[in-house]
N, C-alpha and C. Protein backbone atom coordinates (compact mmCIF):
# COMPACT_ATOMS: atom_id res chain seq x y z
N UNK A 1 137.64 125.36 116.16
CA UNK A 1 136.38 124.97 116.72
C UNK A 1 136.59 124.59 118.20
N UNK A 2 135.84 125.28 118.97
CA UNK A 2 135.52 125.05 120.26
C UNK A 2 135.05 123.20 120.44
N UNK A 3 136.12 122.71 121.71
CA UNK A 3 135.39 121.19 121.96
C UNK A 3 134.17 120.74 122.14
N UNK A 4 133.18 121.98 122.85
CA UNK A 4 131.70 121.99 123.26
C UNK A 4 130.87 121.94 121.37
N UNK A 5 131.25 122.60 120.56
CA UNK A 5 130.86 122.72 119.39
C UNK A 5 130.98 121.37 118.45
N UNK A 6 132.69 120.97 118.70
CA UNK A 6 132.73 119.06 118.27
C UNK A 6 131.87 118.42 118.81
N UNK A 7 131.90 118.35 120.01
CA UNK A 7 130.66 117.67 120.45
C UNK A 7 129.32 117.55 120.31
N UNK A 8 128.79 118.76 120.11
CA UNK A 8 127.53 118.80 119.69
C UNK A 8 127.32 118.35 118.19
N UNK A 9 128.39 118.70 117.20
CA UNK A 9 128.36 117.87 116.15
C UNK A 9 128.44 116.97 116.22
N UNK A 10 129.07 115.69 116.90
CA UNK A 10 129.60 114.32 116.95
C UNK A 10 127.99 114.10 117.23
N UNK A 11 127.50 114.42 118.29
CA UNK A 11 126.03 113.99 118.90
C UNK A 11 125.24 114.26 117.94
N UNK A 12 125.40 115.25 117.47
CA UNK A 12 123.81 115.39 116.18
C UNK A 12 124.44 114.26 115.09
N UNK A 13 125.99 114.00 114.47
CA UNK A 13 125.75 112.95 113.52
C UNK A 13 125.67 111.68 113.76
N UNK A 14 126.19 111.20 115.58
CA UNK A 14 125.45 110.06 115.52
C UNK A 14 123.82 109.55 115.60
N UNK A 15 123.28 110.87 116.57
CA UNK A 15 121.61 110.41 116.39
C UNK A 15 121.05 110.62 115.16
N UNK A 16 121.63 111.13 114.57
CA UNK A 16 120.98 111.08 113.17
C UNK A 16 121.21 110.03 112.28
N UNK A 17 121.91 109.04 112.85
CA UNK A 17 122.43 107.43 112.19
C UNK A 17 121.52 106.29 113.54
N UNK A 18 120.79 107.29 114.34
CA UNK A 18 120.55 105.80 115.28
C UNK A 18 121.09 105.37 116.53
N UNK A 19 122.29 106.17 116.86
CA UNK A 19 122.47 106.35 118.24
C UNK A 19 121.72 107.03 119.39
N UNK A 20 121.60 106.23 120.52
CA UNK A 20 121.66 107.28 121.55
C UNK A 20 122.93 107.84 122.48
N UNK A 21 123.10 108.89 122.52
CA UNK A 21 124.33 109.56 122.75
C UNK A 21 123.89 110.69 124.06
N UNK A 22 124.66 109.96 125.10
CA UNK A 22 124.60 110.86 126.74
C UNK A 22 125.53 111.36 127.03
N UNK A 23 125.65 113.05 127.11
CA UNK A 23 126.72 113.74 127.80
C UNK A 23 127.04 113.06 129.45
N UNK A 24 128.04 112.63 129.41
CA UNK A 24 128.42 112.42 130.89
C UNK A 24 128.83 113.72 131.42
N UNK A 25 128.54 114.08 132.34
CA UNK A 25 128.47 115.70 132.93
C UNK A 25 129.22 115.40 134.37
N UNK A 26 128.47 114.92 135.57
CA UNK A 26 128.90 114.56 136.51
C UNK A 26 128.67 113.36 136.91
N UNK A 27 129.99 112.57 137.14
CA UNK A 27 129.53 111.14 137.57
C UNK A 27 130.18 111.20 138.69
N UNK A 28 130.58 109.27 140.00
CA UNK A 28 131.48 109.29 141.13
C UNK A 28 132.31 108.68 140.44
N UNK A 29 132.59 108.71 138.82
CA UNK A 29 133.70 108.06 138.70
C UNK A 29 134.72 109.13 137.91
N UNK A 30 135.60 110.15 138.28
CA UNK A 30 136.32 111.10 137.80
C UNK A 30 137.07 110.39 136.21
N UNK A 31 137.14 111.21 135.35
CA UNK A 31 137.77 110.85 134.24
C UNK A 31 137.31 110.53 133.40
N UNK A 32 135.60 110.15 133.41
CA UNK A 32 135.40 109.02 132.73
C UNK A 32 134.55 109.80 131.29
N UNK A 33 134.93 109.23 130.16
CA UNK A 33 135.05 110.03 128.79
C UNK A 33 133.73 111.20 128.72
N UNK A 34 133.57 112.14 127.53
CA UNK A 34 132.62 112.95 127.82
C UNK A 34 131.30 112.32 127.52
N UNK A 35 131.29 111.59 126.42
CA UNK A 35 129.67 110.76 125.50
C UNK A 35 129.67 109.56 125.64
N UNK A 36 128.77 108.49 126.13
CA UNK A 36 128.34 107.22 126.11
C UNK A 36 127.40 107.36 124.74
N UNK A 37 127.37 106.13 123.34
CA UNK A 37 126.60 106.08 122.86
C UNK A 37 126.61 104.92 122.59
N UNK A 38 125.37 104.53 122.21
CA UNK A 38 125.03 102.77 122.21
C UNK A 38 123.33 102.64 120.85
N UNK A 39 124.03 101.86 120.39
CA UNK A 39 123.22 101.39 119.37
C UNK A 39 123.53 99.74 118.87
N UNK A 40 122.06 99.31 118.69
CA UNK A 40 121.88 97.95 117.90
C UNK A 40 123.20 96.56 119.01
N UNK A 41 122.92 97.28 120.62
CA UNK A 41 123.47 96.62 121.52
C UNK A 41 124.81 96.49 121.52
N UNK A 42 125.92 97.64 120.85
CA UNK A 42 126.86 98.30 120.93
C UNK A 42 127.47 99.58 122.19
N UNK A 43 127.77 100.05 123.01
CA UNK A 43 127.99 101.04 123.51
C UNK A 43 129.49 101.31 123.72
N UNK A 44 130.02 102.64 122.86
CA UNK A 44 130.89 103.38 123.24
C UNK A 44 131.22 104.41 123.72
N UNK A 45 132.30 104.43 124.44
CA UNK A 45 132.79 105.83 125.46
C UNK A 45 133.68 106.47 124.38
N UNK A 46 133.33 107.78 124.50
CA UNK A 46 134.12 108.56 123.79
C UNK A 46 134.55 109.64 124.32
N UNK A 47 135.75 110.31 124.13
CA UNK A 47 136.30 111.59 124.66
C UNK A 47 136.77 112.72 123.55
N UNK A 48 135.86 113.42 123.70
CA UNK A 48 136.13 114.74 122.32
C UNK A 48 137.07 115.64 123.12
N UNK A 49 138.15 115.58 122.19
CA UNK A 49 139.41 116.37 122.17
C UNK A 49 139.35 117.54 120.81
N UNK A 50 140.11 118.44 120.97
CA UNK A 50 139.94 119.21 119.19
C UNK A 50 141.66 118.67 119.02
N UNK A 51 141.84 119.11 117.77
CA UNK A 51 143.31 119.04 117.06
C UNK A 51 144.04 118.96 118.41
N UNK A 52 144.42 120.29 119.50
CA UNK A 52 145.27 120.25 120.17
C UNK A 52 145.09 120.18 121.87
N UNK A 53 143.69 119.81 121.51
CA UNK A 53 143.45 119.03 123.02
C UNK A 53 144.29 117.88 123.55
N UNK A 54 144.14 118.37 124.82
CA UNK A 54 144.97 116.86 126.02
C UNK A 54 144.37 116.49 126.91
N UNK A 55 144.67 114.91 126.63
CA UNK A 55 144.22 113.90 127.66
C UNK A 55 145.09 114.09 128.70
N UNK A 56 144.15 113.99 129.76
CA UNK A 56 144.46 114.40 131.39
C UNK A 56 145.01 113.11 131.80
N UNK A 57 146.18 112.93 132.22
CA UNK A 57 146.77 111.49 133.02
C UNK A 57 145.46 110.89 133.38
N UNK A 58 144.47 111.15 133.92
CA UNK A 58 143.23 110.67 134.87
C UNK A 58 142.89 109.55 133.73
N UNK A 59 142.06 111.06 132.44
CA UNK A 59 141.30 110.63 131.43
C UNK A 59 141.80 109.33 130.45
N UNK A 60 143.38 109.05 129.95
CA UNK A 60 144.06 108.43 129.75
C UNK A 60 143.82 106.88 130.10
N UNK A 61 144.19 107.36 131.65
CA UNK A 61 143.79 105.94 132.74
C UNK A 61 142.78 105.05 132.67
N UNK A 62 141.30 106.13 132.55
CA UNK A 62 139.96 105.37 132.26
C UNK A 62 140.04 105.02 131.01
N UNK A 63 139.99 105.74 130.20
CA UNK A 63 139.98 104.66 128.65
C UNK A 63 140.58 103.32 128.88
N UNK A 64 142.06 103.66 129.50
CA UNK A 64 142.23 102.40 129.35
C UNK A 64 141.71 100.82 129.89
N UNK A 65 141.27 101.57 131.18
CA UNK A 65 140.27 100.88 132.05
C UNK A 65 139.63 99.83 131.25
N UNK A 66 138.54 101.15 130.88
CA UNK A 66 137.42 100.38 129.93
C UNK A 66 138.01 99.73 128.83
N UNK A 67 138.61 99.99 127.97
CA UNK A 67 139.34 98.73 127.34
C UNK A 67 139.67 98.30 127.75
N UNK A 68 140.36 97.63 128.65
CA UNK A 68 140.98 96.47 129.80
C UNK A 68 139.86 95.71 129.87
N UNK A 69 138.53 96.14 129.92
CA UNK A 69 137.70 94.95 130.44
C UNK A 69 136.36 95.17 129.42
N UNK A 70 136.97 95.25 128.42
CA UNK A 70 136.06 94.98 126.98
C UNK A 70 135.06 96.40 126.97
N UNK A 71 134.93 97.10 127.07
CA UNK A 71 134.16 98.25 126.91
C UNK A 71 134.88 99.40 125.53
N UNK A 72 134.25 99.15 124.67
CA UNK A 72 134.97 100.16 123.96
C UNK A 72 135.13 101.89 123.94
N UNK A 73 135.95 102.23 124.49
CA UNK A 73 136.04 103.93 124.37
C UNK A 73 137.69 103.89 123.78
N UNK A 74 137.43 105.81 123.75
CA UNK A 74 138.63 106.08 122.66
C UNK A 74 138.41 107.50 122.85
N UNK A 75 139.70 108.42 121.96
CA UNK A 75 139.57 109.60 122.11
C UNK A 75 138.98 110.01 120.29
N UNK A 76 138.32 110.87 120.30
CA UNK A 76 138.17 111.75 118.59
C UNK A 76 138.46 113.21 118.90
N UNK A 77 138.63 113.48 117.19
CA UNK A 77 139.23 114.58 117.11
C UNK A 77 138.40 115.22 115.94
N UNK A 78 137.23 114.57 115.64
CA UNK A 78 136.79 114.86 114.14
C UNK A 78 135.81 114.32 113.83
N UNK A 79 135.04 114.68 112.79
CA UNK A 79 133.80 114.07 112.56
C UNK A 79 134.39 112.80 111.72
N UNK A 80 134.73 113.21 110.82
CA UNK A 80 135.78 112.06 110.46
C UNK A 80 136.09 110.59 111.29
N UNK A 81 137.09 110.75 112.61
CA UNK A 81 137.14 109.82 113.82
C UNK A 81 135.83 109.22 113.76
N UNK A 82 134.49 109.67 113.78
CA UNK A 82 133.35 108.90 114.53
C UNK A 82 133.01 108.22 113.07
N UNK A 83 132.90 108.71 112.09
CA UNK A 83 133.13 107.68 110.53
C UNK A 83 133.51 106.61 110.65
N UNK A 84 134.84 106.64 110.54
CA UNK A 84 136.07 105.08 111.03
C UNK A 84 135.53 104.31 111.93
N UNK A 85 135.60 105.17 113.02
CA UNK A 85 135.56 104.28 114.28
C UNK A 85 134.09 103.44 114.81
N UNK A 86 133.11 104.63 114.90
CA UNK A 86 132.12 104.00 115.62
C UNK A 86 131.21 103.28 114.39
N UNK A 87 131.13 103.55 112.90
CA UNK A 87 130.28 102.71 112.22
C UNK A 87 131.31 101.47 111.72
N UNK A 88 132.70 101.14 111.99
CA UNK A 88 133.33 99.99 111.66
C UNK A 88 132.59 99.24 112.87
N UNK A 89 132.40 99.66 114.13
CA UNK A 89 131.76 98.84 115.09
C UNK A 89 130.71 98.58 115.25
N UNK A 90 129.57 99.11 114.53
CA UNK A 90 128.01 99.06 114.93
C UNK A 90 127.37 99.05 113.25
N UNK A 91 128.08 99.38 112.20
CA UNK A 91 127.57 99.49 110.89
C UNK A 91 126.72 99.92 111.09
């Protein structure tokens, strides 16, 4: 599966739970993950990778960023990933 194709899945199964979910396309801040989604005053950064996708030194950097100063982002790989991750945080 093409990453553009994860993505569009990840986005249709979180709005269909209640998220709003924004492709970040072009920002002035380089790196910074592909989807913002935020629900019930939650917002996470996420970066869709497939199985053998790589994080770019850059992309790496910003995650960590934003975790450094309480913002939650992360990388997925799966519909699965957004299961675990984003409804352990927002139920």
């Amino acid at each position: 599966m093409k990453e553009s194709e994860l993505q569009t899945k990840i986005k249709d199964r979180l709005q269909k739970h209640g998220w709003l979910v924004v492709k970040l396309i072009s920002t002035n801040w380089n790196g910074i993950p592909d989807l913002l989604c935020m629900r019930k005053g939650v917002s996470i950064f996420l970066e869709v990778k497939t199985d053998t996708g790589v994080l770019a030194p850059l992309q790496e950097h910003r995650i960590k960023t934003l975790n450094s100063i309480g913002i939650h982002s992360r990388v997925v790989r799966s519909l699965e990933d957004i299961d675990v991750y984003c409804y352990k945080l927002n139920g």
